[in-house]
Protein backbone atom coordinates (compact mmCIF):
# COMPACT_ATOMS: atom_id res chain seq x y z
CA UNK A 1 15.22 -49.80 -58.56
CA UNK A 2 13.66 -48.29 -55.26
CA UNK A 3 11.53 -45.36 -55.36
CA UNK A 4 13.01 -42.53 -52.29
CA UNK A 5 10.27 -39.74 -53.83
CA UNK A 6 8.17 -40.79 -50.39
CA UNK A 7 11.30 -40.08 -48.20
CA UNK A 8 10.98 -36.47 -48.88
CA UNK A 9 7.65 -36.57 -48.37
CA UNK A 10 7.82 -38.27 -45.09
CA UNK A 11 10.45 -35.93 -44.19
CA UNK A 12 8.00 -33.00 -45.26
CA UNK A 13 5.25 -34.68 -42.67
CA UNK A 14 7.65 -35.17 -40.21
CA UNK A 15 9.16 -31.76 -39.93
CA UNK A 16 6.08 -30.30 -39.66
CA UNK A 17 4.59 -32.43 -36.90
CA UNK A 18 8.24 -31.25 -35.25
CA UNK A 19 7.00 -27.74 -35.83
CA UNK A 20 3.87 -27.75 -34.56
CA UNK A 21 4.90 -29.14 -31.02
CA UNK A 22 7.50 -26.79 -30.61
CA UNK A 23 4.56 -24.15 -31.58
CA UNK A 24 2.33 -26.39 -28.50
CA UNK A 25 5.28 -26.36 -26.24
CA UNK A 26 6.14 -22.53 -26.83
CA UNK A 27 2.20 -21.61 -26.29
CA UNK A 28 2.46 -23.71 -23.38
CA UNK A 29 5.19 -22.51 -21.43
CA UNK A 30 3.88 -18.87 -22.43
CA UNK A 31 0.26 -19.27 -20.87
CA UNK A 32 2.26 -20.94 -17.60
CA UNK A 33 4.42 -17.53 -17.36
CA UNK A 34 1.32 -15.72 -17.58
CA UNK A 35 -0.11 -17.56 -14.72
CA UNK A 36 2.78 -16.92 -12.43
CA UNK A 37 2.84 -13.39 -13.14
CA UNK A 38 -0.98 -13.08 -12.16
CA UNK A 39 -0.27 -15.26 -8.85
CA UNK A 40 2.55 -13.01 -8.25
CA UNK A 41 -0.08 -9.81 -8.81
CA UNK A 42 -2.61 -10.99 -6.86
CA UNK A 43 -0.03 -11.83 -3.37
CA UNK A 44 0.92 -8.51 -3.99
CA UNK A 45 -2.54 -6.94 -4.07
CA UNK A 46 -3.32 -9.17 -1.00
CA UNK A 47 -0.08 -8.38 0.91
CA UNK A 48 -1.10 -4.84 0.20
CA UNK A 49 -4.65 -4.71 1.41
CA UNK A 50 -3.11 -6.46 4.88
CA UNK A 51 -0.72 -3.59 5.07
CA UNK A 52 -3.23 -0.70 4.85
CA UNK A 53 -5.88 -2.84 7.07
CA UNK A 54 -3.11 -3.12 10.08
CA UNK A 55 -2.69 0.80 8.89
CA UNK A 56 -5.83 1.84 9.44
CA UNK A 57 -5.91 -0.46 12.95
CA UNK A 58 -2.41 1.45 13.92
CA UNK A 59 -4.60 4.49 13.64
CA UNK A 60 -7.33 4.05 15.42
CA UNK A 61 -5.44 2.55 18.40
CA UNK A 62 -3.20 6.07 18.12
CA UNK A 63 -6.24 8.07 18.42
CA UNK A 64 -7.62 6.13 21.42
CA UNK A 65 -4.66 6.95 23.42
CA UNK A 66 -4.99 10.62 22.49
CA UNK A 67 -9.02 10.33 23.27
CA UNK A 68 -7.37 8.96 27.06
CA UNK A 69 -5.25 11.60 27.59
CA UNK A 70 -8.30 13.48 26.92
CA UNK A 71 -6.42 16.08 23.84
CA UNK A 72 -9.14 15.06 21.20
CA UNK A 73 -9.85 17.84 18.93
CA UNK A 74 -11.98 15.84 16.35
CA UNK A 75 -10.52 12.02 17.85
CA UNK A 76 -13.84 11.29 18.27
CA UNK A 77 -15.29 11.67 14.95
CA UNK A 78 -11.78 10.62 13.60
CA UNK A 79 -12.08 6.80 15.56
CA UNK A 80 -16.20 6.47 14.26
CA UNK A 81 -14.99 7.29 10.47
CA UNK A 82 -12.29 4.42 11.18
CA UNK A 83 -14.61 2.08 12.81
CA UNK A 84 -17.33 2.77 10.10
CA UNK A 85 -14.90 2.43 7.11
CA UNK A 86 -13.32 -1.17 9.09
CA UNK A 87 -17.17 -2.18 9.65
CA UNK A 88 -18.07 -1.88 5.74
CA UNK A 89 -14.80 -3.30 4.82
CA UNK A 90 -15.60 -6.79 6.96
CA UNK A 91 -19.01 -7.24 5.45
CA UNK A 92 -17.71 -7.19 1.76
């Protein structure tokens, strides 16, 4: 007669050695989602700092051509707020 009790067992083992890599592969692909959601975040921070740098730039060269045509009101003080803010910015 043959003994088949340690089939079930090594059925038991098996199934749960199935279980736990689907667990590793689901933890896995979870924590790589994650990561391309944070790369995805951080291009858009980045694309968004570029924006409001060329912004800022698009200012200032706006109120050097008023400062030209000499109509400058507080240009002046407006273009060394922008040059200040653009100086602290590059030394960060």
């Amino acid at each position: 007669m043959i003994d088949i009790s340690g089939v079930g067992t090594f059925a038991r083992e098996l199934a749960a050695i199935g279980g736990l890599a689907v667990g590793i592969f689901w933890v896995c692909s979870q924590a790589i989602f994650v990561k391309n959601k944070l790369d995805e975040h951080d291009n858009c921070i980045k694309e968004s700092k570029e924006e409001r740098k060329l912004t800022i730039e698009l200012q200032r060269t706006i109120l050097e051509v008023v400062a030209r045509n000499k109509n400058n009101g507080n240009v002046e003080e407006a273009m060394e707020k922008i040059d200040k803010f653009l100086d602290e910015k590059a030394h960060k």
